[in-house]
Protein backbone atom coordinates (compact mmCIF):
# COMPACT_ATOMS: atom_id res chain seq x y z
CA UNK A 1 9.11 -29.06 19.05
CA UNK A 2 7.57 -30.21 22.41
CA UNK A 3 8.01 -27.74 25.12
CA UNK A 4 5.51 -28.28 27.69
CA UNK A 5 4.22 -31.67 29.06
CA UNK A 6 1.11 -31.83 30.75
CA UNK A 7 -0.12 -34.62 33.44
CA UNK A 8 -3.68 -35.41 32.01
CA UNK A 9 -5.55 -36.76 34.86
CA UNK A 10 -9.48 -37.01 35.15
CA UNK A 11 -12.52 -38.91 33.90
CA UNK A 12 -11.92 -38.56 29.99
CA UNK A 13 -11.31 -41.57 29.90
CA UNK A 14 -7.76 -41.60 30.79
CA UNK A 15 -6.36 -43.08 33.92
CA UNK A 16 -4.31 -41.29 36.19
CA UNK A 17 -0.54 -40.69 35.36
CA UNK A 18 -1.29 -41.05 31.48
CA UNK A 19 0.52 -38.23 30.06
CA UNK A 20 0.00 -36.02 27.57
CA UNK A 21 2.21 -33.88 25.70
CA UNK A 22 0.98 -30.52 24.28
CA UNK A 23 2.67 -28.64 21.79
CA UNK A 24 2.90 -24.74 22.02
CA UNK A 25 5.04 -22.31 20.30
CA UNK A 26 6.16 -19.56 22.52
CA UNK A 27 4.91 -16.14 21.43
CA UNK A 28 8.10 -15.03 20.34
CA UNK A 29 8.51 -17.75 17.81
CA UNK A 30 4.83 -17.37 16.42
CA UNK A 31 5.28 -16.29 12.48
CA UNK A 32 3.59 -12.73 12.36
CA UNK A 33 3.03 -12.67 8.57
CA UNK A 34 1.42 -15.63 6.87
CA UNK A 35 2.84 -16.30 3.53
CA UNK A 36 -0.53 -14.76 1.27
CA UNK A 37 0.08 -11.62 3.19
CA UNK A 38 3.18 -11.39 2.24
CA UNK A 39 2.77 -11.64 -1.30
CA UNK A 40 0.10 -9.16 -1.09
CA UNK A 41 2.69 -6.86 0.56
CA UNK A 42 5.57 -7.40 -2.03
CA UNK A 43 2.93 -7.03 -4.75
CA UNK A 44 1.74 -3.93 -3.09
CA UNK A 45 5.35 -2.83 -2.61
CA UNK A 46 6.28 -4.41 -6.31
CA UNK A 47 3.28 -2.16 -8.04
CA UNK A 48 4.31 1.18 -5.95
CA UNK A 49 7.98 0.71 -7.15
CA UNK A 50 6.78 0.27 -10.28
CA UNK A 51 4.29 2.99 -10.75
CA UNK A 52 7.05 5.00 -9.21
CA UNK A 53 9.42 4.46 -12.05
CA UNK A 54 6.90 4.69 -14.37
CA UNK A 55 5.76 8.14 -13.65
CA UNK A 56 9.71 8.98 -13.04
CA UNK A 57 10.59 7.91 -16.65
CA UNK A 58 12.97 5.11 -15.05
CA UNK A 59 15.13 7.48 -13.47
CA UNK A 60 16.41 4.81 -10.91
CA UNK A 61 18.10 7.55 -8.74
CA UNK A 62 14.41 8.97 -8.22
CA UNK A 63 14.14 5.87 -5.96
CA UNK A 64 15.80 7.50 -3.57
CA UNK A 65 12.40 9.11 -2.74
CA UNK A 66 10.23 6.31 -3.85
CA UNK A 67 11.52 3.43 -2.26
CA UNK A 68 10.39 4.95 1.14
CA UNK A 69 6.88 6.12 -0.36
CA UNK A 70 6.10 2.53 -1.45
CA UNK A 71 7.05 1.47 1.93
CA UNK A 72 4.67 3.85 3.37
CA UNK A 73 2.03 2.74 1.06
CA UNK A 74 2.86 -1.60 2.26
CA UNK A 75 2.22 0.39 6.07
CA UNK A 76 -0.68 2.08 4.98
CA UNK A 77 -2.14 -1.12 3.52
CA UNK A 78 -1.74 -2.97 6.30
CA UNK A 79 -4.20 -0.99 8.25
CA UNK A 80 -6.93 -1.11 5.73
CA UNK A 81 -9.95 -3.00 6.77
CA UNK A 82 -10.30 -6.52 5.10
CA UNK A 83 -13.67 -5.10 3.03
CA UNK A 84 -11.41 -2.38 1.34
CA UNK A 85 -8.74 -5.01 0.27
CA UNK A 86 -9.42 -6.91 -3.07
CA UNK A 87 -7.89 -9.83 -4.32
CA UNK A 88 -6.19 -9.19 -7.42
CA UNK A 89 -4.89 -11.57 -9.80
CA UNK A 90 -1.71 -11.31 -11.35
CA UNK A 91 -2.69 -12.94 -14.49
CA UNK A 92 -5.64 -10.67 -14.91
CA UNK A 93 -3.79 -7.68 -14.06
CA UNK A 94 -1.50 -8.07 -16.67
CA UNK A 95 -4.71 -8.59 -19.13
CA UNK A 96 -6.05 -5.83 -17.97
CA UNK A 97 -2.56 -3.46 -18.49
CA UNK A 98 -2.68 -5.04 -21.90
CA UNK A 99 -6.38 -4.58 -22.92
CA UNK A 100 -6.44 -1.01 -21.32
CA UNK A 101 -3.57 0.53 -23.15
CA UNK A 102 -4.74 -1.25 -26.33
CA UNK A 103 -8.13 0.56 -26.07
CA UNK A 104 -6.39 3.93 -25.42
CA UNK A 105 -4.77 3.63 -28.04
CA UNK A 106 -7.21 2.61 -30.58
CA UNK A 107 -10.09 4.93 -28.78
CA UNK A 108 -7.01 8.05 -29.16
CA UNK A 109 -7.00 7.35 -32.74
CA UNK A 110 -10.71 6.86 -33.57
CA UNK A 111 -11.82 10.33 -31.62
CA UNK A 112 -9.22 12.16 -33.40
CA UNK A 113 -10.34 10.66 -37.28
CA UNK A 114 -13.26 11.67 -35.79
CA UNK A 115 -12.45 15.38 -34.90
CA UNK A 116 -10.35 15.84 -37.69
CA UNK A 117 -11.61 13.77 -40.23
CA UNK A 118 -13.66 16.10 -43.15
CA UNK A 119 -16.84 14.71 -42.11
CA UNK A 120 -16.58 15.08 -38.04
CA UNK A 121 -18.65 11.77 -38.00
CA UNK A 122 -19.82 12.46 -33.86
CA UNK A 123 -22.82 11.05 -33.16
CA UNK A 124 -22.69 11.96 -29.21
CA UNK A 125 -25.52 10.14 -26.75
CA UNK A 126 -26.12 8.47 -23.92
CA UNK A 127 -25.86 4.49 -24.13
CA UNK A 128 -27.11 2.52 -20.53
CA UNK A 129 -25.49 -0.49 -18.90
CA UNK A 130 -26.72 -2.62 -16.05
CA UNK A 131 -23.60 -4.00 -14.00
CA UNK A 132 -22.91 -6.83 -12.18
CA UNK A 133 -19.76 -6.11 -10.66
CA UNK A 134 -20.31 -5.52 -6.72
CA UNK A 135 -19.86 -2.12 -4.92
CA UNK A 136 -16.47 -1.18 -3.68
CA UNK A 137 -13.20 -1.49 -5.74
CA UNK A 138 -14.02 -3.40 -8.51
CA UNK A 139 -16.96 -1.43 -9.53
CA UNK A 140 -15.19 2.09 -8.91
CA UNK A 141 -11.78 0.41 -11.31
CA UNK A 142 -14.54 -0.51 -14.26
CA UNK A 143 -16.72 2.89 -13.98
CA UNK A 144 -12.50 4.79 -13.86
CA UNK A 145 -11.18 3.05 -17.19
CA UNK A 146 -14.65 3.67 -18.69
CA UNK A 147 -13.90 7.53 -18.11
CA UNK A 148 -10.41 7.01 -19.16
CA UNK A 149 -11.04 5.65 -22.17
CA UNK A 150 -11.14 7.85 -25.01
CA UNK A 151 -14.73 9.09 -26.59
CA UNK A 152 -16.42 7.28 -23.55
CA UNK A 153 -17.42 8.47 -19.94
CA UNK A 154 -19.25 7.39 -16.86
CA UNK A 155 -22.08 10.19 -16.58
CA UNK A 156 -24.61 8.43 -13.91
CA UNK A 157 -25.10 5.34 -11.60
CA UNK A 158 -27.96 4.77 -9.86
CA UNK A 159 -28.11 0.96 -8.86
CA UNK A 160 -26.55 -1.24 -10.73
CA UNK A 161 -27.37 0.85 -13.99
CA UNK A 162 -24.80 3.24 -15.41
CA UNK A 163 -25.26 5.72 -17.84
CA UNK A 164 -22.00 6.41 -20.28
CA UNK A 165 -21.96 8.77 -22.64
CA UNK A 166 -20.05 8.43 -25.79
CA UNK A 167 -18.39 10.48 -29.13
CA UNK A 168 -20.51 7.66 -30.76
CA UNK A 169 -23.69 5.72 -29.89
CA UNK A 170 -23.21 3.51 -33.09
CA UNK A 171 -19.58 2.43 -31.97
CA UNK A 172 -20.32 1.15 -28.28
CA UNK A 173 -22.26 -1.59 -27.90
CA UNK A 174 -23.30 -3.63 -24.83
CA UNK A 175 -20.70 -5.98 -25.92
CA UNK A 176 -17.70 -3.92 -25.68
CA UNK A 177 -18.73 -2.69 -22.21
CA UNK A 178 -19.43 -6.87 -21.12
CA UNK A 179 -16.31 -7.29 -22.41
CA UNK A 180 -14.51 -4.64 -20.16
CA UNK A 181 -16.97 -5.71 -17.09
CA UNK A 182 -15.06 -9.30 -17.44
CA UNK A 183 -11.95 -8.12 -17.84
CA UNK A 184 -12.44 -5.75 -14.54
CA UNK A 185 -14.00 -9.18 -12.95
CA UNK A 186 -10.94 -11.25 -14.01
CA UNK A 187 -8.85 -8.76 -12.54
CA UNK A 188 -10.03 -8.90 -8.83
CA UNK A 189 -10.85 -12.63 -9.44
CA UNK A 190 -14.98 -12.09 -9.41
CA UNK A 191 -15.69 -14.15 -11.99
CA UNK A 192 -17.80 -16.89 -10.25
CA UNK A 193 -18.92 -14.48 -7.71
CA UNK A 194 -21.26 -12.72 -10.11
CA UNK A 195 -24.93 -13.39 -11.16
């Protein structure tokens, strides 16, 4: 849509009367939400809804109430500074939702054999872990399932080294905490950002 013609005249090469038109888009018709951000608004909106229900037991008349708390938490979002927002993939989001239940529920069972098994077989220590995630979100969401996790928790960072403690220094190795680094990596879509 053309809306304003100019009359170029000058020594750019152009001779006088040459015209020019120049294409601008009144203010009013200027899009104010690019089509990323809003995705990243309906998925913020989308995951509120959903955690709402979720902690509701599905009780869809409980969205009453939650409907306009996930709208305040789009409004809040919006005003967050572009550091504090993460990219999060929706593929390794549901990987992660997958992965992290499965470990809760294996990591529930194994710390209660172990408690009530005949033997208590504890072996309780301190394993180490340098990390490569950066600082910020993804690094607070890997040290938080770490704690969550059953028989494991997050005792000391100092760096990029984290100390864990664990029900069992014989049942967490370096591999299984690699393995949940990627997963947290896959899940803010990190993993060719990292050394």
């Amino acid at each position: 849509m053309v809306d304003l013609a100019e009359m170029i005249h000058g020594d750019q090469g152009r001779s006088p009367g040459d015209w020019r038109f120049v294409t601008r888009t009144p203010h009013i018709m200027r899009p104010g939400l690019s089509a990323p951000r809003a995705l990243e608004y309906a998925a913020v909106l989308g995951s509120g809804l959903a955690l709402w229900l979720l902690l509701n037991e599905g009780d869809l008349a409980s969205l009453i109430v939650g409907v306009p708390a996930a709208l305040i938490g789009v409004a809040l979002s919006r005003h967050l500074p572009a550091a504090a927002r993460s990219r999060v993939s929706a593929r390794g989001l549901l990987e992660f939702i997958v992965y992290f239940l499965w470990q809760a529920v294996i990591g529930g069972w194994d710390v209660a054999r172990r408690a009530l098994g005949p033997r208590g077989r504890v072996q309780p220590g301190f394993v180490s872990y340098c990390m490569s995630l950066p600082q910020g979100l993804p690094r607070a969401v890997f040290l938080e399932t770490l704690t969550l996790l059953p028989g494991t928790l997050s005792a000391d960072v100092q760096g990029e080294e984290m100390r864990m403690h664990v029900i069992d220094i014989d049942a967490h190795s370096q591999e299984q905490i690699m393995d949940l680094e990627n997963r947290v990596a896959r899940l803010f879509s990190l993993e060719d950002d990292r050394p």
